[in-house]
Protein backbone atom coordinates (compact mmCIF):
# COMPACT_ATOMS: atom_id res chain seq x y z
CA UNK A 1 97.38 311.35 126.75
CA UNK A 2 95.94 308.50 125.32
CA UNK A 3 98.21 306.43 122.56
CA UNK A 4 96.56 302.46 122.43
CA UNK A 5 92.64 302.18 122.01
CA UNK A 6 90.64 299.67 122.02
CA UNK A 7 88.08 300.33 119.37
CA UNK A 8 84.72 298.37 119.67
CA UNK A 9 82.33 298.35 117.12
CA UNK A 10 79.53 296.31 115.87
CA UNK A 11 80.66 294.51 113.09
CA UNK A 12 83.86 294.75 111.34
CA UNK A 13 84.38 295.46 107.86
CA UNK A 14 81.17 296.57 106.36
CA UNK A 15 80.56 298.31 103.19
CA UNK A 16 78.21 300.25 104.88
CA UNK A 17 80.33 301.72 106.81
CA UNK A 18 82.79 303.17 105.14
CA UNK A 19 83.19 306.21 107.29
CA UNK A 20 84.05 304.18 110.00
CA UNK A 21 86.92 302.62 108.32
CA UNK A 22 88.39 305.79 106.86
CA UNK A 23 88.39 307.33 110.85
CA UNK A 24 90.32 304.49 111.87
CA UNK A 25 93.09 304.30 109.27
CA UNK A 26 93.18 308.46 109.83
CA UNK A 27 93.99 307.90 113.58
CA UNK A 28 96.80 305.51 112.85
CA UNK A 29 97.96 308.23 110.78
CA UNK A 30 97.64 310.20 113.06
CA UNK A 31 100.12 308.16 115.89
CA UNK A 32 97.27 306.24 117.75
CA UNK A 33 97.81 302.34 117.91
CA UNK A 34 94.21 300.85 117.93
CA UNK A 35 92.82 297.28 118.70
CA UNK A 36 89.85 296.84 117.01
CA UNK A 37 87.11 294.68 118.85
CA UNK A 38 84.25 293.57 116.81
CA UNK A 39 81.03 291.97 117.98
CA UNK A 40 79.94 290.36 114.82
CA UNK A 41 82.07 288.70 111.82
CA UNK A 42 81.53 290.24 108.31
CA UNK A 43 78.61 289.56 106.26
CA UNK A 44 79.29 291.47 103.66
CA UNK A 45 81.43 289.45 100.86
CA UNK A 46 83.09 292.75 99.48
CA UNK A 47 85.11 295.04 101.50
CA UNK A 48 86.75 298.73 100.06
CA UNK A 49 90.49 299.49 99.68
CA UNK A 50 90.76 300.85 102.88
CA UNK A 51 90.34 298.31 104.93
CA UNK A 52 93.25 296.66 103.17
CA UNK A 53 95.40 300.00 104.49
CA UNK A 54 94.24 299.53 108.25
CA UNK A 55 96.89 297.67 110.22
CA UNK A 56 95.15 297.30 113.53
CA UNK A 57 94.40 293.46 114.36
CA UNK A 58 90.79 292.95 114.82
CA UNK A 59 89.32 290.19 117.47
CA UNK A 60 85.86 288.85 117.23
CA UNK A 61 83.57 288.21 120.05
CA UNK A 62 81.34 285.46 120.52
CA UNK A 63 77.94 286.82 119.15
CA UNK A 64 76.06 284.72 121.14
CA UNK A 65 77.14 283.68 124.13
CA UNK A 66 76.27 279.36 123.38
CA UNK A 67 78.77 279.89 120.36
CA UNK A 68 81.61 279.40 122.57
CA UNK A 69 81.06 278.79 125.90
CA UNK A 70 84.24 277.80 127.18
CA UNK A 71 85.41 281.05 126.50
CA UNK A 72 82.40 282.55 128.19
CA UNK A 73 83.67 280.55 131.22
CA UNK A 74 87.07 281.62 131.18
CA UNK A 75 86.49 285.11 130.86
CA UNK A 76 83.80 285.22 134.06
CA UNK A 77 86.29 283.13 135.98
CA UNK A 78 89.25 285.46 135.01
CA UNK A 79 86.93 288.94 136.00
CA UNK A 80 85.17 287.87 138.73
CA UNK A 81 87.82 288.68 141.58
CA UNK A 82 88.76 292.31 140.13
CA UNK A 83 87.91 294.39 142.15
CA UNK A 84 85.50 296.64 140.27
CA UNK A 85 83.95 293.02 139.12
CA UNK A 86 80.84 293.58 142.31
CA UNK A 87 80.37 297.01 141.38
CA UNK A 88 79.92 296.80 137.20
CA UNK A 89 77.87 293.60 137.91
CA UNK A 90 75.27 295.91 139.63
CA UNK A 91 75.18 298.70 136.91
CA UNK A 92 74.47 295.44 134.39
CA UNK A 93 71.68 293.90 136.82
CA UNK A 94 70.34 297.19 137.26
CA UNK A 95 70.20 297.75 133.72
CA UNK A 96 68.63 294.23 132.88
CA UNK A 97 65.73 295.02 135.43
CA UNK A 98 65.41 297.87 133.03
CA UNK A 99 65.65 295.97 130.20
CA UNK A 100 64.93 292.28 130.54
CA UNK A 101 65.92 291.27 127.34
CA UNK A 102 68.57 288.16 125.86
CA UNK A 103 70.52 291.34 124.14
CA UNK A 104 71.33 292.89 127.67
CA UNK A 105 72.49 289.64 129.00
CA UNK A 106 74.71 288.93 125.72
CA UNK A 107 76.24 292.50 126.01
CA UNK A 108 77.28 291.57 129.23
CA UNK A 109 78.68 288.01 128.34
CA UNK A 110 80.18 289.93 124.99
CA UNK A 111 81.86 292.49 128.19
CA UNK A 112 83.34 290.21 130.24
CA UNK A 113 85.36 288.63 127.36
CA UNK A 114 86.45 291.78 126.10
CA UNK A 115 87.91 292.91 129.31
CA UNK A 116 89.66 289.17 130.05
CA UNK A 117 91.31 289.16 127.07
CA UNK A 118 91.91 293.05 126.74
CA UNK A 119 95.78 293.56 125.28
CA UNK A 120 97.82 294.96 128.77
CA UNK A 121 98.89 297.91 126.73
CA UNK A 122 95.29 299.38 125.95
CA UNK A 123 94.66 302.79 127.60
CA UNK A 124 91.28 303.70 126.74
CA UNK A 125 88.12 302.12 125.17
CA UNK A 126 86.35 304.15 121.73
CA UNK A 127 83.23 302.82 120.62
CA UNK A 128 80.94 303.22 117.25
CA UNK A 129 77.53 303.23 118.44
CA UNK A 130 75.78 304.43 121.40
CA UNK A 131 73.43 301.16 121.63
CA UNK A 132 74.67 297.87 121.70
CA UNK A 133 78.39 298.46 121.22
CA UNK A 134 78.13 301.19 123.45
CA UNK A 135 76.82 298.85 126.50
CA UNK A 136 79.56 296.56 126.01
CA UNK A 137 82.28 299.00 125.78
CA UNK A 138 80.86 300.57 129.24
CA UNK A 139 81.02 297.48 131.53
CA UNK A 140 84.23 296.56 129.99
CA UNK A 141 85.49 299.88 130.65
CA UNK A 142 84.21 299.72 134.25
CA UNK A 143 85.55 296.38 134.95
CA UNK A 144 88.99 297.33 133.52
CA UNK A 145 88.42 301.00 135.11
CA UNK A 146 89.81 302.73 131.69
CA UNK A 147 88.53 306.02 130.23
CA UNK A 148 84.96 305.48 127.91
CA UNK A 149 84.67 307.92 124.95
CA UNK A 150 82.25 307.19 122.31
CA UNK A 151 80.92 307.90 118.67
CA UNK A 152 77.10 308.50 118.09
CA UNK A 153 75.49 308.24 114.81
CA UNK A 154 72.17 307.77 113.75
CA UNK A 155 70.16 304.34 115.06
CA UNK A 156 71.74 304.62 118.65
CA UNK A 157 70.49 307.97 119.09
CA UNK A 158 66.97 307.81 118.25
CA UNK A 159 65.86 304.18 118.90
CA UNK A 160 67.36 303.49 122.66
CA UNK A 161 65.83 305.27 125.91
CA UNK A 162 67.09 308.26 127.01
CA UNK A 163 67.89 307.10 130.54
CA UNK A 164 70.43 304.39 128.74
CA UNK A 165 71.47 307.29 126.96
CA UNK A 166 72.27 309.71 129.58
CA UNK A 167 73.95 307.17 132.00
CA UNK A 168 76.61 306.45 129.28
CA UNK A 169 77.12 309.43 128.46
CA UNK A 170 77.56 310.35 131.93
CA UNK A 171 80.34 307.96 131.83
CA UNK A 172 81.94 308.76 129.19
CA UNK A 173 85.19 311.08 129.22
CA UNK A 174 83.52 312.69 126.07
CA UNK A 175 81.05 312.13 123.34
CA UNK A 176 81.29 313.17 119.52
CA UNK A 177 78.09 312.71 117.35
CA UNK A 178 77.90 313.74 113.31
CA UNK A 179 74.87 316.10 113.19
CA UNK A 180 73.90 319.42 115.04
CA UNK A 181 70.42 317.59 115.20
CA UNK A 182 71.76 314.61 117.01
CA UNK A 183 74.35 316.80 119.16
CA UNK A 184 71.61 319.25 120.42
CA UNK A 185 69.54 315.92 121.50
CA UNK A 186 72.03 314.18 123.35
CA UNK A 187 73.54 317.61 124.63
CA UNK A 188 69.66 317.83 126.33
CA UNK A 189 70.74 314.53 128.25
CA UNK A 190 74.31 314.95 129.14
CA UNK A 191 75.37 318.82 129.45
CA UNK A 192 78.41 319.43 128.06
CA UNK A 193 79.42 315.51 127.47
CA UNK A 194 78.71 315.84 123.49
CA UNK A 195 80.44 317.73 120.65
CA UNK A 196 79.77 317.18 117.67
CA UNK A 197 82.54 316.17 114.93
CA UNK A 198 81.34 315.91 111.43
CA UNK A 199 82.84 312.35 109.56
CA UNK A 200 83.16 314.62 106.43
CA UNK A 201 84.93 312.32 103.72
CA UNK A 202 88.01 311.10 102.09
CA UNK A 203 88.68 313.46 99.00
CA UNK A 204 91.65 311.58 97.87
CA UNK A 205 89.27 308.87 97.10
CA UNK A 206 86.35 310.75 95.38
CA UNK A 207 88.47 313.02 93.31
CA UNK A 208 86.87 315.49 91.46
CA UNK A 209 86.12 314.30 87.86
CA UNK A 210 88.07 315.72 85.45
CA UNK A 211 85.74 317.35 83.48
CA UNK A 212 83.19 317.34 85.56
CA UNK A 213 80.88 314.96 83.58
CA UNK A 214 77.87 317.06 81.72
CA UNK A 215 74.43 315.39 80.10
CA UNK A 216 71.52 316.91 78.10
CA UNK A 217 69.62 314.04 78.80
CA UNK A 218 66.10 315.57 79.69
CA UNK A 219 63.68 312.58 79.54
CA UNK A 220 62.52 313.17 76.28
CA UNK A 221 64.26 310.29 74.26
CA UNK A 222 63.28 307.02 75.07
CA UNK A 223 66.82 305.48 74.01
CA UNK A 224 69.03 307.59 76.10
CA UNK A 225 66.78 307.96 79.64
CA UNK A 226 68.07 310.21 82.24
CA UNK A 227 70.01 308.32 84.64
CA UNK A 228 69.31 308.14 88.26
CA UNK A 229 71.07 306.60 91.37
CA UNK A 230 70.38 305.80 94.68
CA UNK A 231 73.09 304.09 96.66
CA UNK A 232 72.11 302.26 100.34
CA UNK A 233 70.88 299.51 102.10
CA UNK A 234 67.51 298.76 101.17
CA UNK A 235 66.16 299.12 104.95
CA UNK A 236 63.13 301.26 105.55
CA UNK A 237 64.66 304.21 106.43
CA UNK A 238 66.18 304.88 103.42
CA UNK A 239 62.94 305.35 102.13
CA UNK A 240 63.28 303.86 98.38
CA UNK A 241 60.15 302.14 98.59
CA UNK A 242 58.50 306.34 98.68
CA UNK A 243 60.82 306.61 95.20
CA UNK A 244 59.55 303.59 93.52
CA UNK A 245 56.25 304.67 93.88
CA UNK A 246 57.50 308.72 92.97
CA UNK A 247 58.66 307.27 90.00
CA UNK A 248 55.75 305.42 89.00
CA UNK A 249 53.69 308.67 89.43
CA UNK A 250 55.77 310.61 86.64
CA UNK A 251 54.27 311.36 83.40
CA UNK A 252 54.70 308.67 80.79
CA UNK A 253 56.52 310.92 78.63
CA UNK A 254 59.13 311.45 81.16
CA UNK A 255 62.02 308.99 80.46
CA UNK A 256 64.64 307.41 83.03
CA UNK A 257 66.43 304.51 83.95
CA UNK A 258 67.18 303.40 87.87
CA UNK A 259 70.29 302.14 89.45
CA UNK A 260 70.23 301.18 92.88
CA UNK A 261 73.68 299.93 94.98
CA UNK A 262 73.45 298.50 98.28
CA UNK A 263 72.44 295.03 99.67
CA UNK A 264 69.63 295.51 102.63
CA UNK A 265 66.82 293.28 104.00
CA UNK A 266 64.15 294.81 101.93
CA UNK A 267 65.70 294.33 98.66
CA UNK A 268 63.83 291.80 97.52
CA UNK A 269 60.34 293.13 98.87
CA UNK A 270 61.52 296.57 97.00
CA UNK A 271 61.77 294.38 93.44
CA UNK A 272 58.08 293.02 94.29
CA UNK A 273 56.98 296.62 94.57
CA UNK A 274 58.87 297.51 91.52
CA UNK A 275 57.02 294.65 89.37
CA UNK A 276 53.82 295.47 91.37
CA UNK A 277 53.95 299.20 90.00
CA UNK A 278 54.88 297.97 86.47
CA UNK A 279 58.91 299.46 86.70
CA UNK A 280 60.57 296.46 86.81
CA UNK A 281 62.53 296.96 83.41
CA UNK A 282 63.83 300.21 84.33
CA UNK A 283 65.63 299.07 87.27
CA UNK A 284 69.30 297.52 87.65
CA UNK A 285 69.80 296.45 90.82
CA UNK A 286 73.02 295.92 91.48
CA UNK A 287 73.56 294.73 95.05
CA UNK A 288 76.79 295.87 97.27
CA UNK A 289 79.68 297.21 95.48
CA UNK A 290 83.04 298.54 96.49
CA UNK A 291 83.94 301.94 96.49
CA UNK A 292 85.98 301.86 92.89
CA UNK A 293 82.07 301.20 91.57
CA UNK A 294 80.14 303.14 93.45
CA UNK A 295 82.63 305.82 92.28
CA UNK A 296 82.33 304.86 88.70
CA UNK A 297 78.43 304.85 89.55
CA UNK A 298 78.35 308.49 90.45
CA UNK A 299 80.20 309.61 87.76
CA UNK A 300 77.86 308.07 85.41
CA UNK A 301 74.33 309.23 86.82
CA UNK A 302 72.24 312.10 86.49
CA UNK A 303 70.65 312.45 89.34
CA UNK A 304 71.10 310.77 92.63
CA UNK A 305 67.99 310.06 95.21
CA UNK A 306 67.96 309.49 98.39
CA UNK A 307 64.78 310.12 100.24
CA UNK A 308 65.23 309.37 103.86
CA UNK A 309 62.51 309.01 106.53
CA UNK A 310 62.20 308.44 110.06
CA UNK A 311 61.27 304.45 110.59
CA UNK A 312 58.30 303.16 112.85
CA UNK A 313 61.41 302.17 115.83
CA UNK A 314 62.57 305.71 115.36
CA UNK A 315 65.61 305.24 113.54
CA UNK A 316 66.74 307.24 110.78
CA UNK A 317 70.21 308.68 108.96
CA UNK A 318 71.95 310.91 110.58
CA UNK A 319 74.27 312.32 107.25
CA UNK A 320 74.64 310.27 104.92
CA UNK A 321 78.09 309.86 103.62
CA UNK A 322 76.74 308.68 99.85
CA UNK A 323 75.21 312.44 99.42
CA UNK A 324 78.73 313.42 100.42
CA UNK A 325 80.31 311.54 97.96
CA UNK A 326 78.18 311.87 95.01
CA UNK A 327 78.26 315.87 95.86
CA UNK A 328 82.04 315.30 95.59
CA UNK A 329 81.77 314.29 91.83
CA UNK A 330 79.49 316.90 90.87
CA UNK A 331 76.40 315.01 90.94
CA UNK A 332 73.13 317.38 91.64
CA UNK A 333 71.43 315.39 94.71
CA UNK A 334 67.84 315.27 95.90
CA UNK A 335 67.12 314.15 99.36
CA UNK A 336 64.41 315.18 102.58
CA UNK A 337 64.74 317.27 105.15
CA UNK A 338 65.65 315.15 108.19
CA UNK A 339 68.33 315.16 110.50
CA UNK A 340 71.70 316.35 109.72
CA UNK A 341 71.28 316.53 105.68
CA UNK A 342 69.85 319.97 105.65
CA UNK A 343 73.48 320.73 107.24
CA UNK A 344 75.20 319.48 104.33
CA UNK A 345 72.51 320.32 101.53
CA UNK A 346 71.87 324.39 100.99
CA UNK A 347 68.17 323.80 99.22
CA UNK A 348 67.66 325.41 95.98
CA UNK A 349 71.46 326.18 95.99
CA UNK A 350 73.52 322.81 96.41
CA UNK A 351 70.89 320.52 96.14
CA UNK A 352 67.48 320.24 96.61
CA UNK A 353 65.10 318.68 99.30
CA UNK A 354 61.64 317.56 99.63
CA UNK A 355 59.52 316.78 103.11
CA UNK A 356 60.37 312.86 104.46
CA UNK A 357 57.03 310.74 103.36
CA UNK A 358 55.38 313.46 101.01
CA UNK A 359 55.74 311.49 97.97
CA UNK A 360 54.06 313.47 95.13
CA UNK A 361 56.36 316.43 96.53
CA UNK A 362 59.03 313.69 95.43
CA UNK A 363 57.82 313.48 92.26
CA UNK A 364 56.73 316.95 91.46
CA UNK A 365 60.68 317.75 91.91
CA UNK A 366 61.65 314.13 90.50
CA UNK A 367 60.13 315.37 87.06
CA UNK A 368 61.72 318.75 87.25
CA UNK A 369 65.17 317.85 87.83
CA UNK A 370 64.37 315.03 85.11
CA UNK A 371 63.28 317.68 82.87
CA UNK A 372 66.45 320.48 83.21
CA UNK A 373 69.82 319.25 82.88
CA UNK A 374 71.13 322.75 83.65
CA UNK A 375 69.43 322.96 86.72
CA UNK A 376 71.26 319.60 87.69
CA UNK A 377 74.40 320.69 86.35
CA UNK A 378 73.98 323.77 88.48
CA UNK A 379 72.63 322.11 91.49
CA UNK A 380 75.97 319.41 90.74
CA UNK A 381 78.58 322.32 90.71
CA UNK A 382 77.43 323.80 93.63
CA UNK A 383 77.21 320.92 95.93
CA UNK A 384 81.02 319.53 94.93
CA UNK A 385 82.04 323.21 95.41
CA UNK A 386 80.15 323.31 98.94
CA UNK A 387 81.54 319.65 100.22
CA UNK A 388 84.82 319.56 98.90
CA UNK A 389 85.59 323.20 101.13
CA UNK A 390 83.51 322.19 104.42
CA UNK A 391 83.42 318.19 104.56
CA UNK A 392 87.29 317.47 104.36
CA UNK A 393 87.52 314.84 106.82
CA UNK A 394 90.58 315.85 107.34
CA UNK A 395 89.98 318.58 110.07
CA UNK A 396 87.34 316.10 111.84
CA UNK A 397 90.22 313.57 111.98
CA UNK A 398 92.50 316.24 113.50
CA UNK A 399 90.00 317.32 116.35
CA UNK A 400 89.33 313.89 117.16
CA UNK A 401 93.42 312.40 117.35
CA UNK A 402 93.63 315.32 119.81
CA UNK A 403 91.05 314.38 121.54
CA UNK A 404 92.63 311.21 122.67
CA UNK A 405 96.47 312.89 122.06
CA UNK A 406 96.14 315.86 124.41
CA UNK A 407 93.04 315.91 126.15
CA UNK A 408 94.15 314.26 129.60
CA UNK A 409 90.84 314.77 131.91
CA UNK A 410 90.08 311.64 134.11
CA UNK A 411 87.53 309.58 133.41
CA UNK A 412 84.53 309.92 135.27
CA UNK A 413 84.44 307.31 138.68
């Protein structure tokens, strides 16, 4: 039985993440004391209410290892007599020949703090992320010869090799992951090693509108345009640079107004391509917001877009919690068939779906939906009925407390 964990995970809080954040506050609900370990300090100037309702302290490692190297120093001369200190330095160089790159040798430095200054009453190490935070929760783990368990998502799973991929999970005492798509992939690697938990969401925080908002907009009046919403990081593989140009391909006649939510690298790049295909004016973009807003957001739309693809590294979402939560207020969705959204979206029932990339496919059923507010109303209904019975997070947060709670198998040597 596990009680204290040290949780690692990338960065710590990000809006992005929400998911993340509503896990951990669950498991302290649930009994477990946690330590949160983060390898990056926040970027994001916003954070949500719940990260106001976590109590676990969180301690940030140096992100690179010249930010602080007397710290660097203290923690090698602290590990290097353990005695698993010989053995986990030859899984890292053996890794490194692998992958020569600065990353491997700053997930090691990043290691070797974390398990100097690891709190004496940690039992266990949980990471978020298979890739980086994954590599530094391993050797730490080693060195400090605690039980490894680990949460896969989306990037980690599709953009790292699998021999990286099957040695941690070979090490781990067990491995959730948030789609059947991703679950049946690493299951290939590590037999038996992987279930897979879905996140689902927090319905205390989405509750269900009350009414359920309805609109007749239909994109025939040019002074009350049908309102659509896509909420994300503006990163490639979120794919709103394929519904900027869907949306310039719909008939003039066709009337609607764009808000997207989310910060993202590309953001600005995606407002050149906006005034490149002459839809500048219909856009807001609005940038990150907290949940209260992206709530308020939801309720508002129409129609909410998200048309994921796979990126040229290979990554891609796994299920992304904003079609959760705009399901959750009745909003009809339209997304692609990749990964584990076809899981949570029945097409033509709760939602509908289009082929990742196939852009006039996009807008064929961009102008449709545009054009039949009881189709979206239908489409809505459905979906909030669909994720508010099967994505309670609450039974994900269950099987995973018990997981650490009961499940007492050693950790592999």
């Amino acid at each position: 039985m596990t009680r204290t964990l040290a949780v690692v995970l990338k960065g710590y809080p990000r809006l992005s993440e929400t998911f993340i954040a509503q896990e951990l506050l669950g498991l302290e609900r649930r009994g477990l004391s946690l330590r949160l370990v983060s390898l990056r300090h926040p970027t994001d100037t916003k954070t949500h209410p719940v990260h106001a309702e976590i109590a676990a302290p969180v301690t940030y490692l140096p992100e690179y290892l010249h930010d602080d190297p007397a710290r660097m120093l203290r923690a090698w001369r602290t590990v290097r007599g353990w005695p698993r200190y010989a053995e986990t330095r030859r899984l890292w160089l053996r890794d490194l020949r692998r992958d020569p790159t600065r990353n491997r040798v700053r997930r090691w430095g990043q290691a070797l703090v974390l398990a100097a200054e690891m709190p004496s009453d940690v039992e266990a190490v949980y990471v978020h992320f298979l890739h980086t935070p994954g590599s530094v929760g391993r050797y730490a783990a080693r060195l400090l010869g605690l039980p490894l368990s680990i949460s896969a998502h989306a990037r980690d799973i599709w953009t790292i090799p699998d021999w990286e991929k099957a040695e941690k999970l070979a090490d781990t005492r067990w491995t959730v992951t948030c789609t059947a798509s991703g679950a049946a992939h690493l299951d290939g690697l590590a037999p038996g090693r992987v279930r897979l938990l879905y996140h689902g969401f927090d319905l205390d925080r989405f509750p269900a509108p009350d009414p359920v908002p309805q609109s007749a907009r239909d994109g025939t009046d040019a002074a009350d345009p049908v309102r659509l919403l896509a909420v994300g990081r503006a990163v490639p593989k979120k794919g709103f640079d394929l519904l900027l140009r869907a949306l310039a391909a719909l008939p003039p006649a066709a009337h609607w107004r764009l808000v997207h939510i989310g910060g993202g690298k590309e953001r600005d790049g995606l407002k050149a391509l906006a005034a490149e295909l002459g839809l500048a004016d219909r856009i807001d973009w609005q940038g990150a917001r907290d949940q209260a807003e992206v709530l308020e957001a939801y309720r508002a739309a129409d129609l909410f877009v998200l048309p994921c693809r796979v990126d040229a590294d290979g990554d891609r979402d796994g299920l992304p919690n904003v079609l959760m939560e705009a399901q959750s207020q009745g909003l009809a969705c339209l997304s692609t068939r990749l990964s584990g959204i076809p899981e949570l979206i029945v097409e033509d029932d709760t939602g509908a779906l289009v082929e990742p990339e196939d852009i006039a496919a996009l807008t064929a059923v961009l102008a449709a939906l545009i054009a039949d507010p009881a189709r979206r109303a239908a489409l809505g209904a459905a979906g909030m009925a669909r994720v508010r019975s099967a994505f309670d997070n609450r039974a994900g947060l269950d099987r995973l407390a018990a997981l650490f709670l009961e499940d007492d198998e050693p950790a592999p040597p």
